[in-house]
Structures are given as structure tokens and as C-alpha cells.
Protein backbone atom coordinates (compact mmCIF):
# COMPACT_ATOMS: atom_id res chain seq x y z
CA UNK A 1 -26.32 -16.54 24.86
CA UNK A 2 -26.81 -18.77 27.94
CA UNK A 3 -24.91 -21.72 26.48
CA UNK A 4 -22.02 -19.80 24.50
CA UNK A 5 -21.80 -18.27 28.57
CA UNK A 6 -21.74 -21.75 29.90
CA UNK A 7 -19.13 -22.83 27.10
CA UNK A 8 -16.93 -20.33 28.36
CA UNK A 9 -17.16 -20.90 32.12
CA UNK A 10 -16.24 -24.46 31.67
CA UNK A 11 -13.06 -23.89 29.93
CA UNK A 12 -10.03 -25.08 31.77
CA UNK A 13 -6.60 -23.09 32.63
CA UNK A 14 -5.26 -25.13 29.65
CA UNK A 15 -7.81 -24.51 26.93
CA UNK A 16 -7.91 -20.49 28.18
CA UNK A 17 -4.40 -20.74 27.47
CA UNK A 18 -4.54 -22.43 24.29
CA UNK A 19 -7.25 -19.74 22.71
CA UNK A 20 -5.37 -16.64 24.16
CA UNK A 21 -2.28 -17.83 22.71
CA UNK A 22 -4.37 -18.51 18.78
CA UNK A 23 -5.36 -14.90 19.34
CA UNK A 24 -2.23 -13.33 19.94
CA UNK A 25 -0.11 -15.29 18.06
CA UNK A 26 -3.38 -14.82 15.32
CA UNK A 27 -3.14 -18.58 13.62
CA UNK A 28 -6.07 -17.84 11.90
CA UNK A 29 -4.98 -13.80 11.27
CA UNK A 30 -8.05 -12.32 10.50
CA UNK A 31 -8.60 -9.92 7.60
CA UNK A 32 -9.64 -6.55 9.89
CA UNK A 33 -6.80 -7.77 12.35
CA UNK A 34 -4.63 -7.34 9.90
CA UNK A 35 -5.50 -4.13 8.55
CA UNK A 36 -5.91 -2.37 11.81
CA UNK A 37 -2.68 -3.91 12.52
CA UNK A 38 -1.15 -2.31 9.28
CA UNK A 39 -2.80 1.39 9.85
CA UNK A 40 -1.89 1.37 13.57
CA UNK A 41 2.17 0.39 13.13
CA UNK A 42 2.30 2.04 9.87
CA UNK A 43 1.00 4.79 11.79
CA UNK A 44 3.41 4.95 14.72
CA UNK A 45 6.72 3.67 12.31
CA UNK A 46 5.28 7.51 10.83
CA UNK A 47 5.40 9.09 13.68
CA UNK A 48 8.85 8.09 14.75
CA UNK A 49 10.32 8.62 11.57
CA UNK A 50 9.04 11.87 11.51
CA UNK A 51 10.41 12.76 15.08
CA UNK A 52 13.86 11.76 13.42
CA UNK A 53 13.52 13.69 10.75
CA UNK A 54 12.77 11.22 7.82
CA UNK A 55 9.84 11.00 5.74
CA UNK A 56 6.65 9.02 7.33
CA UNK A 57 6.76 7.18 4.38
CA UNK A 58 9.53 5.62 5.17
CA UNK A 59 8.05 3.92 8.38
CA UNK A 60 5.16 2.92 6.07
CA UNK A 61 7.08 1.29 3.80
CA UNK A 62 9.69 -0.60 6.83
CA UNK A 63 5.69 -1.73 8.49
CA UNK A 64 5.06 -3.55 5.87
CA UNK A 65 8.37 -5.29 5.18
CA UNK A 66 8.06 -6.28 8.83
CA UNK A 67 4.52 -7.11 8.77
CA UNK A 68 4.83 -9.00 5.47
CA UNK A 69 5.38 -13.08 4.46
CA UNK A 70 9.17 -12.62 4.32
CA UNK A 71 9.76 -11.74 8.15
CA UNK A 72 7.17 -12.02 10.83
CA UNK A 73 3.95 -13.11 8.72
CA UNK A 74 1.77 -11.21 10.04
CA UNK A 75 -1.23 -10.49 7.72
CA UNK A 76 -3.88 -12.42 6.36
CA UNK A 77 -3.12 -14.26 3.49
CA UNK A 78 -6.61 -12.45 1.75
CA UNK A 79 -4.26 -8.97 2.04
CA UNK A 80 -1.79 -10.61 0.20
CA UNK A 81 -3.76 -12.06 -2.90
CA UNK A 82 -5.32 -7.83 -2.89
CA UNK A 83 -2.22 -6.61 -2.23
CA UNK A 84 -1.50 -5.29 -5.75
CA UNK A 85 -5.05 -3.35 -5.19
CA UNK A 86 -3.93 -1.79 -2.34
CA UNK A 87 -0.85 -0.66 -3.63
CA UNK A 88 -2.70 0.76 -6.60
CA UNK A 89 -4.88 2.79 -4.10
CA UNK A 90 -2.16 3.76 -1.76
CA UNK A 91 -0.28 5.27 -5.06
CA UNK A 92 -3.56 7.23 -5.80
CA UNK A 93 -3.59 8.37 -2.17
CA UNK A 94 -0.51 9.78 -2.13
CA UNK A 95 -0.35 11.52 -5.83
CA UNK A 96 -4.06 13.15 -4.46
CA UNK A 97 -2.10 14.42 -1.35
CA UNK A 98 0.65 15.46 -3.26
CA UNK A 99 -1.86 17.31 -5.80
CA UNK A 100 -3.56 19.28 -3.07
CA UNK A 101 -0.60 20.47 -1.60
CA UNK A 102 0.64 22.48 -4.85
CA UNK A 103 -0.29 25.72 -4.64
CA UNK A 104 -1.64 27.37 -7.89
CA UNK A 105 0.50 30.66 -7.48
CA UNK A 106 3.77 28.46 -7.10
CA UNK A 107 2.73 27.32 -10.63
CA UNK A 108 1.69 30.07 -11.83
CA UNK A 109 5.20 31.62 -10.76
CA UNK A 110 7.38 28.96 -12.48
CA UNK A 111 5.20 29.30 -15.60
CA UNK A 112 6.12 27.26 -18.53
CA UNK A 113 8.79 25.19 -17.25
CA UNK A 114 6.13 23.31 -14.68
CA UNK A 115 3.96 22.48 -17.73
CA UNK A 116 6.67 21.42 -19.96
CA UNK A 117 8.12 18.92 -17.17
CA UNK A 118 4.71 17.38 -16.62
CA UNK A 119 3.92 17.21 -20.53
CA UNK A 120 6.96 16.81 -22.51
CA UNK A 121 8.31 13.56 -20.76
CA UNK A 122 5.14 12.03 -21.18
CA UNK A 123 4.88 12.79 -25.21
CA UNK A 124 8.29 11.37 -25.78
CA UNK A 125 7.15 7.92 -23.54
CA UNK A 126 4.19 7.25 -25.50
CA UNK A 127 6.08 8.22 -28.57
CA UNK A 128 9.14 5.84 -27.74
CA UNK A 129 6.41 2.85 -27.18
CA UNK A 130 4.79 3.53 -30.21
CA UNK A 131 7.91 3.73 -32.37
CA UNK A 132 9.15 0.79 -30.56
CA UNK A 133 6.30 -1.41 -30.02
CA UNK A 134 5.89 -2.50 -33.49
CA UNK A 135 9.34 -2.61 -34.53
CA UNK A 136 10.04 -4.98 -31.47
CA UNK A 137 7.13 -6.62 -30.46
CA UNK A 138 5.43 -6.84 -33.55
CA UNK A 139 2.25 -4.60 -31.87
CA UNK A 140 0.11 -3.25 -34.08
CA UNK A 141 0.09 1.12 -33.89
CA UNK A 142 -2.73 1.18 -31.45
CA UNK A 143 -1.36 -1.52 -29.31
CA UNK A 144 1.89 -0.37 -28.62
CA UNK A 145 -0.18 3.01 -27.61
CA UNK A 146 -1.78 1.15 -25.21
CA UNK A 147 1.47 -0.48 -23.78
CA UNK A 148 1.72 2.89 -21.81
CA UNK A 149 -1.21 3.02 -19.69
């Protein structure tokens, strides 16, 4: 600890200058730097969004155009190569909050129309993919059934 204290003490003005600017400029953009950097604007682009009476979502989405390779390059290039994971689990976040806000008596109340929305649309997708799979693709039956998921 001594020596990493003595490393320190004889930086010069120029070399302090030189490491504060790495770390807030982040050349080397660490991993946790960039997540907590993600939550924390995603968070506030939320908040504002909401005070102007848009969905937080919104700001989300705008934090990490902004945050992303095309404009100020922000993040960690290991977010980007797990990027597609962490839209996957962002998805699942949201469809869980959506799920726990419904309401069992709304449902109950609209009845048969709620399940025939959810189900119906579904049938006629995995239908239309196995109809079309072979006939297009040249998929075998179970194949083009698995095309869906």
C-alpha cells in the first residue's frame, strides 16, 4: 500500500492531468462504468420525460441512442457484443411489469374478447408459418413450426 501511496505522491501536475482526463473522458470505458452510466441517465431521461408528460420509456430509449457507438460512444465495447442479451431481458422486464399491472377483474369484465385477442392472432401466425414455410422455404412441417419462436 506504501508504494502504490508513494506512486501517487510523485505524480506531476501533467501526469494528474493526463489520468483525470482517461477517467473522464473513460478511454478505457469500463464495463460497470458503463452500466451505471446507462441506469443513472436512462433513469433521469425517465424522469424528465415523465414530468413532460411522455412515457419514461421514451427517455430510455433517447439514453441509449446518445450513449451508443453512433453519437457519443460511450459504453464499453463488452455491452455492445451482449447487447442483444440485454435487450432480450429488458423486453422480459417490461412484458413482467406490464403483466402485473393487469388487474384480474378488468379481465374478467371484458370476458372473451381479452382471450380471443391474446389467442387467436397467435394461432393464425403459427398457422401462416407453417403453411408457408414449406411451400417457400422448403422447411420441413416441424421446422417451419419452429420458425415462430
Amino acid at each position: 500500500m506504501k508504494s502504490s501511496l508513494g506512486n501517487l505522491n510523485r505524480l506531476g501536475a501533467d501526469d494528474f492531468l493526463s489520468l483525470s482526463n482517461q477517467v473522464f473522458f473513460m478511454k478505457g470505458k469500463p464495463m460497470l462504468f458503463s452500466l451505471a452510466l446507462m441506469f443513472l441517465i436512462g433513469l433521469g431521461l425517465g424522469k424528465i420525460f415523465e414530468k413532460i408528460k411522455l412515457p419514461k420509456l421514451i427517455g430510455m430509449i433517447l439514453t441509449g441512442m446518445i450513449l451508443g457507438p453512433h453519437a457519443l460512444n460511450l459504453l464499453d465495447d463488452k455491452i455492445l457484443l451482449i447487447s442483444s442479451d440485454l435487450r432480450q431481458l429488458a423486453l422480459v422486464i417490461i412484458l413482467i411489469r406490464a403483466g402485473l399491472n393487469l388487474d384480474i377483474k378488468d379481465l374478467k369484465r371484458v370476458g372473451r374478447p381479452a382471450m380471443l385477442l391474446s389467442f387467436i392472432p397467435a394461432l393464425f401466425e403459427i398457422i401462416g408459418y407453417m403453411i408457408l414455410g414449406p411451400l417457400l422455404l422448403g422447411l420441413s412441417l416441424v421446422d417451419a413450426a419452429y420458425l415462430e419462436v
